[in-house]
C-alpha atoms as a PDB file:
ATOM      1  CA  UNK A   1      48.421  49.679  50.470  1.00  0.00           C
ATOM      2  CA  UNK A   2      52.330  48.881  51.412  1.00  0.00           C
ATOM      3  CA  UNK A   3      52.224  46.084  53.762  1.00  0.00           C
ATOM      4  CA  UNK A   4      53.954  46.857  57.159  1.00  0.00           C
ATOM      5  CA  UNK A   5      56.957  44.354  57.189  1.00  0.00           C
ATOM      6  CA  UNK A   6      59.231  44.290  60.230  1.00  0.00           C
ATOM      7  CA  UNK A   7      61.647  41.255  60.400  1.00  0.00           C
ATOM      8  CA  UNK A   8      62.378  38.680  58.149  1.00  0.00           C
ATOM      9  CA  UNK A   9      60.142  35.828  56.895  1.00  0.00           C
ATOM     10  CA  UNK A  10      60.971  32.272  58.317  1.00  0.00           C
ATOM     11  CA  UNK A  11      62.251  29.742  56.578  1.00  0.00           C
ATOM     12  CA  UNK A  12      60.118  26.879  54.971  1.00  0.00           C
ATOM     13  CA  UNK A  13      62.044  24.284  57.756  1.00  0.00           C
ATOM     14  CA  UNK A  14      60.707  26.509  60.508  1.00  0.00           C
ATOM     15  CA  UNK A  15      57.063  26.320  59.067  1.00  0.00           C
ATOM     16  CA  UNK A  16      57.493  22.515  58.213  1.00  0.00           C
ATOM     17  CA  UNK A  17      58.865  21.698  62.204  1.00  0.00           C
ATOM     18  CA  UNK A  18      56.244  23.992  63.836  1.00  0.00           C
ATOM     19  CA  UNK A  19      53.803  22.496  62.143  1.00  0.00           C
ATOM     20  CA  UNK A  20      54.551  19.226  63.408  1.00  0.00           C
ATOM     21  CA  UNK A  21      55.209  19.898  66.698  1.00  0.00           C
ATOM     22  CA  UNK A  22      52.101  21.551  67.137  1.00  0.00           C
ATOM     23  CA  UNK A  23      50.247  18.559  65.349  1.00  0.00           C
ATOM     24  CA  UNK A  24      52.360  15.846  67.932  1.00  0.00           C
ATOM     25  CA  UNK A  25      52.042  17.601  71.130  1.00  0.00           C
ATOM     26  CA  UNK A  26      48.178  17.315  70.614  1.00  0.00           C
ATOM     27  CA  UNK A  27      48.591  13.126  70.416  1.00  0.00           C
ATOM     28  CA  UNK A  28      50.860  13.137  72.865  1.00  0.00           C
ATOM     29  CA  UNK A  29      48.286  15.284  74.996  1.00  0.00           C
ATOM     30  CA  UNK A  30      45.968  12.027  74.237  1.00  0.00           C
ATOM     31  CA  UNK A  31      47.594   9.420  75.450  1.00  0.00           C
ATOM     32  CA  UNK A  32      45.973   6.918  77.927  1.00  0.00           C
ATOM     33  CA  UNK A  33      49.810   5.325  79.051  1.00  0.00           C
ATOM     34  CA  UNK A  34      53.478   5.272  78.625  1.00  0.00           C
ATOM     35  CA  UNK A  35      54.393   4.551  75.520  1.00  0.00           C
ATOM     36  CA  UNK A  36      57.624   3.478  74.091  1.00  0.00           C
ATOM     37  CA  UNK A  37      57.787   5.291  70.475  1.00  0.00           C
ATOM     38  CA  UNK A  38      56.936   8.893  73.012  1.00  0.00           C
ATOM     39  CA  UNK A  39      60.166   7.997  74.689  1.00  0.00           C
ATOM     40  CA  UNK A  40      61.837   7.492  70.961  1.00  0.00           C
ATOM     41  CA  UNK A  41      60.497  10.753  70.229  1.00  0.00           C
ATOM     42  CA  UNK A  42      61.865  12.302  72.858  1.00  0.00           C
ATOM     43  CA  UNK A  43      65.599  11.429  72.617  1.00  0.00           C
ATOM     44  CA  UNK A  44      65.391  11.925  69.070  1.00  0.00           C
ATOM     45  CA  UNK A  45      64.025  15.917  69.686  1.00  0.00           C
ATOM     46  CA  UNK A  46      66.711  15.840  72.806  1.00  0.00           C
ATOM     47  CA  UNK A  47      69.350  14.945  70.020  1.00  0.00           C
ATOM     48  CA  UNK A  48      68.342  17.617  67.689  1.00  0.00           C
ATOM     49  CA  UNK A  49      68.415  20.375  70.224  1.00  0.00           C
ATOM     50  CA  UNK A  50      71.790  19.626  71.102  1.00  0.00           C
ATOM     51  CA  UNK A  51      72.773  19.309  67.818  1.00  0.00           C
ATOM     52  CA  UNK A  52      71.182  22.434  66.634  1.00  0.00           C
ATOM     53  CA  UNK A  53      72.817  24.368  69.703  1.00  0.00           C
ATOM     54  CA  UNK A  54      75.975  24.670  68.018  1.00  0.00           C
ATOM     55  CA  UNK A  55      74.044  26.105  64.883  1.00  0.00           C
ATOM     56  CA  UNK A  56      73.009  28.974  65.972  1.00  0.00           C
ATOM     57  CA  UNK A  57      74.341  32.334  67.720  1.00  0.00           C
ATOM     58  CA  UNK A  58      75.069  32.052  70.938  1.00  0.00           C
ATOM     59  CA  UNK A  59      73.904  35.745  71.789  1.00  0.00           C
ATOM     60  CA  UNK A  60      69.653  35.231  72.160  1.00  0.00           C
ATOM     61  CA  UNK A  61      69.193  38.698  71.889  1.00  0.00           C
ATOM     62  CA  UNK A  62      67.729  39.912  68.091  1.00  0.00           C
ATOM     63  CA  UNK A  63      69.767  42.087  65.802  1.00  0.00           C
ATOM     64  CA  UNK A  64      67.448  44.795  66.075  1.00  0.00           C
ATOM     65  CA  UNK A  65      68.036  48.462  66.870  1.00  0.00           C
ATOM     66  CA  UNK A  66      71.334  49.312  68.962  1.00  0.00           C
ATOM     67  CA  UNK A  67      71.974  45.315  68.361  1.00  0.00           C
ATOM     68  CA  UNK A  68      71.473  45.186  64.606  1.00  0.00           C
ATOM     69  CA  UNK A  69      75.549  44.471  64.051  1.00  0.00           C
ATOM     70  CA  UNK A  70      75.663  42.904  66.897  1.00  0.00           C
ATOM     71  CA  UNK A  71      76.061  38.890  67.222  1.00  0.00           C
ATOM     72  CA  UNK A  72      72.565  37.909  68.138  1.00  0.00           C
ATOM     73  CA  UNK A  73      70.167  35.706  66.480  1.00  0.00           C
ATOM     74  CA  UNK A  74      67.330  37.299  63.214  1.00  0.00           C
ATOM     75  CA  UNK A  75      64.160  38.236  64.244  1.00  0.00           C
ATOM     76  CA  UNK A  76      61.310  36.887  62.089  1.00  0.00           C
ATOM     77  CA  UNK A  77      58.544  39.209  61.308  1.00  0.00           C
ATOM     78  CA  UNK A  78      55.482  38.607  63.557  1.00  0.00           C
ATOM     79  CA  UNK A  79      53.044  41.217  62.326  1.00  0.00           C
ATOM     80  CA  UNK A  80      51.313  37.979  59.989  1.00  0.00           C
ATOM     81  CA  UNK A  81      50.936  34.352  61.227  1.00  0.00           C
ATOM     82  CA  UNK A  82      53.710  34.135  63.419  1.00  0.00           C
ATOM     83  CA  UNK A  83      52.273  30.387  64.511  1.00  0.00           C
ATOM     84  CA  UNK A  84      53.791  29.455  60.911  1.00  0.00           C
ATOM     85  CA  UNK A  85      56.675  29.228  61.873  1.00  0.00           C
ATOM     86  CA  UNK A  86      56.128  29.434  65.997  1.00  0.00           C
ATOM     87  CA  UNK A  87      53.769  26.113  67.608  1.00  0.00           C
ATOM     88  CA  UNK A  88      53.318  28.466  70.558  1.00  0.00           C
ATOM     89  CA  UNK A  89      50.724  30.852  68.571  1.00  0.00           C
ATOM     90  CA  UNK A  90      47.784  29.513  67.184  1.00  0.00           C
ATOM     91  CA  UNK A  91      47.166  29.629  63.150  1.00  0.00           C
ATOM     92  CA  UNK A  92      44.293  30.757  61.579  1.00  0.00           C
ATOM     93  CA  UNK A  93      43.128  31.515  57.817  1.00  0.00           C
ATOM     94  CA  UNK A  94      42.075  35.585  57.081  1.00  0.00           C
ATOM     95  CA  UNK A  95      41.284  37.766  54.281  1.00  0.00           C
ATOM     96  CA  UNK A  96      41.475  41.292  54.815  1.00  0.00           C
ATOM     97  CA  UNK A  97      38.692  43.134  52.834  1.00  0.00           C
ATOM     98  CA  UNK A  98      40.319  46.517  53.228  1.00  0.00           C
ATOM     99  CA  UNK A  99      41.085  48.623  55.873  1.00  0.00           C
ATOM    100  CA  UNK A 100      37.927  48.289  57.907  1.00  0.00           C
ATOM    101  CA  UNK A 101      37.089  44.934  57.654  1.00  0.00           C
ATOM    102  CA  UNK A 102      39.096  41.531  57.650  1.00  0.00           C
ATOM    103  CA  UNK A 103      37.010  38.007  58.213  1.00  0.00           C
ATOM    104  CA  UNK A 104      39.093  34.512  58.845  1.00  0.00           C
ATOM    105  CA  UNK A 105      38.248  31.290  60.264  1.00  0.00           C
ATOM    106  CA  UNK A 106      40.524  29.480  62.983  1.00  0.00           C
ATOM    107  CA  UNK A 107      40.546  25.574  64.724  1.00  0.00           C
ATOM    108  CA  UNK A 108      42.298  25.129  68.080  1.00  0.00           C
ATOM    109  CA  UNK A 109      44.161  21.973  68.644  1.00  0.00           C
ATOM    110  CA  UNK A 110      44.009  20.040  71.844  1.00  0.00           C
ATOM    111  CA  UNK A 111      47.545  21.626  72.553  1.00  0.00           C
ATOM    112  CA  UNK A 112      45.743  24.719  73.380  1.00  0.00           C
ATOM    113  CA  UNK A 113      42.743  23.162  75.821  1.00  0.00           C
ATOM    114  CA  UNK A 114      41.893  25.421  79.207  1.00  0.00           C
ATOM    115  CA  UNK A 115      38.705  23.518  80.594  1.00  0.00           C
ATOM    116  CA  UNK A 116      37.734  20.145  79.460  1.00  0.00           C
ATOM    117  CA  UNK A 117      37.391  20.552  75.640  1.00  0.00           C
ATOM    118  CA  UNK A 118      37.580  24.319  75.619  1.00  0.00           C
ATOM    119  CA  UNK A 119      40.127  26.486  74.620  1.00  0.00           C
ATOM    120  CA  UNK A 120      42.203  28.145  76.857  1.00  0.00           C
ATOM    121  CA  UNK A 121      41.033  32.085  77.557  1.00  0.00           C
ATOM    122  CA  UNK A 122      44.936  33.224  77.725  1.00  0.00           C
ATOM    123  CA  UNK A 123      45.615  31.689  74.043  1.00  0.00           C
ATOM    124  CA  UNK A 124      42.107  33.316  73.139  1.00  0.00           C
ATOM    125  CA  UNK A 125      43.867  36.652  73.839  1.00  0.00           C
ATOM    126  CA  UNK A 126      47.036  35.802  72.106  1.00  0.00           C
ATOM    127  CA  UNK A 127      44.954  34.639  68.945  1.00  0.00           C
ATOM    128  CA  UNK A 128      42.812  38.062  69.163  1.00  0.00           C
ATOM    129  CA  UNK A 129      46.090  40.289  69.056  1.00  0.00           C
ATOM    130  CA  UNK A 130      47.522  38.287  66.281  1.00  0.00           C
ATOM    131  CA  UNK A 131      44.770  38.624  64.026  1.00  0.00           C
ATOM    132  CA  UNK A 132      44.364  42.243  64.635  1.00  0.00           C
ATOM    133  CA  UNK A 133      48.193  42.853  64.455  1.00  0.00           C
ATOM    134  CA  UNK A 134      48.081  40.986  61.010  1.00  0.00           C
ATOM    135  CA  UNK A 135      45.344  43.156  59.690  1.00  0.00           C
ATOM    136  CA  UNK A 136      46.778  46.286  60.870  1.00  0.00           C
ATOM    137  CA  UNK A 137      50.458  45.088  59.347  1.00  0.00           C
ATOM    138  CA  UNK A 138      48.394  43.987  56.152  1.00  0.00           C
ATOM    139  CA  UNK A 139      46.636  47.217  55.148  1.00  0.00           C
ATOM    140  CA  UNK A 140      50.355  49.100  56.269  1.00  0.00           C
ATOM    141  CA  UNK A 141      49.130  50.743  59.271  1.00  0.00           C
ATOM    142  CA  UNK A 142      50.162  49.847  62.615  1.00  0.00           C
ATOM    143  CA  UNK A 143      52.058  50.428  66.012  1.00  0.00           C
ATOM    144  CA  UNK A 144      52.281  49.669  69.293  1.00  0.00           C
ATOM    145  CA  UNK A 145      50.154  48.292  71.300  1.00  0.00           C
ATOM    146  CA  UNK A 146      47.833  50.495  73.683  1.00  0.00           C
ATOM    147  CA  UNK A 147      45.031  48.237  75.351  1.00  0.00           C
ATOM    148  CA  UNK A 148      43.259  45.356  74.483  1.00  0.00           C
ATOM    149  CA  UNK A 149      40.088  43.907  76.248  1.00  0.00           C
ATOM    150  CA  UNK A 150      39.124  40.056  75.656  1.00  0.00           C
ATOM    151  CA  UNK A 151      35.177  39.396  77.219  1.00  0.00           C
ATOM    152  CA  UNK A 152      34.349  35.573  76.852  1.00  0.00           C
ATOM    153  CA  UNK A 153      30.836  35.224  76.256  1.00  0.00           C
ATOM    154  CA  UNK A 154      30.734  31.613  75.609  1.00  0.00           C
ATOM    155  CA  UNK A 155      33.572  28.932  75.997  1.00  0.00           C
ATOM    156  CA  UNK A 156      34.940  28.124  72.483  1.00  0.00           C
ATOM    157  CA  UNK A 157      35.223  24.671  71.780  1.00  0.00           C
ATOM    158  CA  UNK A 158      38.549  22.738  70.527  1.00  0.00           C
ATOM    159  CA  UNK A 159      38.886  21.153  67.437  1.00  0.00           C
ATOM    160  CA  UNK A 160      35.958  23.145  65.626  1.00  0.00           C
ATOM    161  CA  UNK A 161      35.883  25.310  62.585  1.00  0.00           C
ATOM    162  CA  UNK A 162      35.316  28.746  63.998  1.00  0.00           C
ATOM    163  CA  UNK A 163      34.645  31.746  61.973  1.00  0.00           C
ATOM    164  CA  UNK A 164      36.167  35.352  63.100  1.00  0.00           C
ATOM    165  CA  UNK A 165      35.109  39.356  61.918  1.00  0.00           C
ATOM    166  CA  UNK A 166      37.477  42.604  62.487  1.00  0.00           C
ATOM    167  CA  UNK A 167      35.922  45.812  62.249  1.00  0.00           C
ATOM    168  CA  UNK A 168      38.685  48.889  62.230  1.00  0.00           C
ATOM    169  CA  UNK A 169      38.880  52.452  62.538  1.00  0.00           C
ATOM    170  CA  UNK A 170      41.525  54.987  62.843  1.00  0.00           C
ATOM    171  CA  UNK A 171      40.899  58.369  64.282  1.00  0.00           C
ATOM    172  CA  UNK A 172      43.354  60.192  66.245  1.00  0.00           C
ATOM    173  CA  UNK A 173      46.577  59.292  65.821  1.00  0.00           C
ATOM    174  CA  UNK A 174      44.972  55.723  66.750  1.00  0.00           C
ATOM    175  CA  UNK A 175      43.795  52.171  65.474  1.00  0.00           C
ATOM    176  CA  UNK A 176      40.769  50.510  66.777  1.00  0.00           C
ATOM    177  CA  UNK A 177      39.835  47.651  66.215  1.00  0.00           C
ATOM    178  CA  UNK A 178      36.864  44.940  67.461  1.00  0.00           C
ATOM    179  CA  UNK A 179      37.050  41.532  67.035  1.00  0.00           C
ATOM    180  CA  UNK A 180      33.728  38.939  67.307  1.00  0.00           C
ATOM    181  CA  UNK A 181      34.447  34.999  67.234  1.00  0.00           C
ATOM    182  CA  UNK A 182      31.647  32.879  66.488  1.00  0.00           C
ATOM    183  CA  UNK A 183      30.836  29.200  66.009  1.00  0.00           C
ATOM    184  CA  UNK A 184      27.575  28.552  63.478  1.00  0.00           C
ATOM    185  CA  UNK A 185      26.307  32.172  64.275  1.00  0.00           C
ATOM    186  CA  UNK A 186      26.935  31.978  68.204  1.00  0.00           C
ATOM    187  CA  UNK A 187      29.190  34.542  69.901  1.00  0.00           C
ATOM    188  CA  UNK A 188      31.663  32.889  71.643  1.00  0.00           C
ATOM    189  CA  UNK A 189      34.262  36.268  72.075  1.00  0.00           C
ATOM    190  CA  UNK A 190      34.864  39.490  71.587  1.00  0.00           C
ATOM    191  CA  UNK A 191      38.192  41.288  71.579  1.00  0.00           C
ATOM    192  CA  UNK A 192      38.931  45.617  71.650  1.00  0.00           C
ATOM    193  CA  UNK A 193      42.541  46.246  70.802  1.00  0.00           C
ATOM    194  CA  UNK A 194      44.186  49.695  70.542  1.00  0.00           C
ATOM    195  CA  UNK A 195      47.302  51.166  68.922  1.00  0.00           C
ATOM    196  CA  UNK A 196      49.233  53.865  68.499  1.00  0.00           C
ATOM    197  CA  UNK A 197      49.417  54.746  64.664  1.00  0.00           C
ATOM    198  CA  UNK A 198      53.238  54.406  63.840  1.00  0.00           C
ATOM    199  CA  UNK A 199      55.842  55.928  61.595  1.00  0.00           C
ATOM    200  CA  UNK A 200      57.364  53.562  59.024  1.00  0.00           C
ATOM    201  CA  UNK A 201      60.856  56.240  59.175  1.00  0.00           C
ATOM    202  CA  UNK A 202      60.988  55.350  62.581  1.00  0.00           C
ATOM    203  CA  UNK A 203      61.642  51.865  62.859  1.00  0.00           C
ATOM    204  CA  UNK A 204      64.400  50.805  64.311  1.00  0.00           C
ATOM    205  CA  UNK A 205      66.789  48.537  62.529  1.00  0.00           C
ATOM    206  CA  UNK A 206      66.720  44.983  62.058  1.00  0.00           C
ATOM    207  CA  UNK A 207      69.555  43.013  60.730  1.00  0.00           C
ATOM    208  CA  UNK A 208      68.500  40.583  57.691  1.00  0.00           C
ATOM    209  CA  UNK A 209      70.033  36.981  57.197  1.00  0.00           C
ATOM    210  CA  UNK A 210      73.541  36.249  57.952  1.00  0.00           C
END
């Protein structure tokens, strides 16, 4: 199996600063007052991002397809843990068995709380198609996006060691997979996704490092 690779892999800084960004905007989310070091904090980040704005390419688009010489900014691969390198996306540990089955386990921050210590259902979704996506890109078969269905069956706590299953099957030009999250047994949520199988040879282009 060929992993499906589309994009190029982030940079250790980028996994280093999402990682605490995702880790202080859940103790920020926790605090009681005002507090002085928060407003440190915040001039400091306000410094770097206009710092780091004459860093990079003006141009937001990605150098991919029709743009691929242009003078936009690299796109990093998200078919596999794209919250490594991105706090918006949850992480999550997996190990995909082979094509038809991948298992994982995941913990949600407080960054990502809906209801009063739950999880939010829209970030449930997003975590659902990244895990499948990452499976599909893992065993080298994947494409775009058809449907996906997310049914909450229980809400899913924050801050607790959950445990995740993918079944998948292809049949028809199309992959199918189902997802069940659990916590100690209990099923929390379940997740359909379906894609259209794709053709490595017709990927468009994407523009590596500058």
């Amino acid at each position: 199996m060929e992993p499906w690779v589309f994009g190029e892999a982030a940079l250790p800084e980028q996994e280093r600063f999402a990682w605490e960004v995702r880790e202080l905007c859940a103790l920020v989310l926790r605090l009681e007052r005002a507090d002085p070091l928060l407003d440190d904090v915040t001039r400091a980040l306000r410094r770097a991002r206009h710092g780091l704005e004459h860093r990079v390419p003006a141009d937001p688009a990605p150098r991919v397809g029709a743009r691929a010489d242009g003078a936009g900014r690299v796109y990093l691969d998200h078919g596999r843990d794209a919250g490594d390198f991105n706090p918006m996306f949850p992480t999550y540990r997996i190990s995909v068995a082979g094509p038809e089955h991948a298992t994982g386990t995941v913990r949600f921050p407080l960054c990502y709380e809906g209801p009063p210590g739950c999880v939010h259902g829209g970030f449930l979704a997003v975590f659902a198609d990244c895990v499948v996506q990452h499976h599909n890109c893992e065993v080298g078969q994947t494409g775009k996006t058809r449907g996906m269905e997310v049914r909450y069956r229980r809400p899913v706590p924050l801050e607790t060691d959950l445990d995740f299953a993918v079944a998948r099957t292809v049949a028809a030009g199309s992959v199918h997979s189902e997802l069940r999250l659990t916590s100690a047994g209990e099923l929390l949520c379940t997740a359909s996704a379906s894609a259209v199988c794709g053709d490595r040879a017709n990927l468009p282009a994407v523009s590596p490092r500058r």
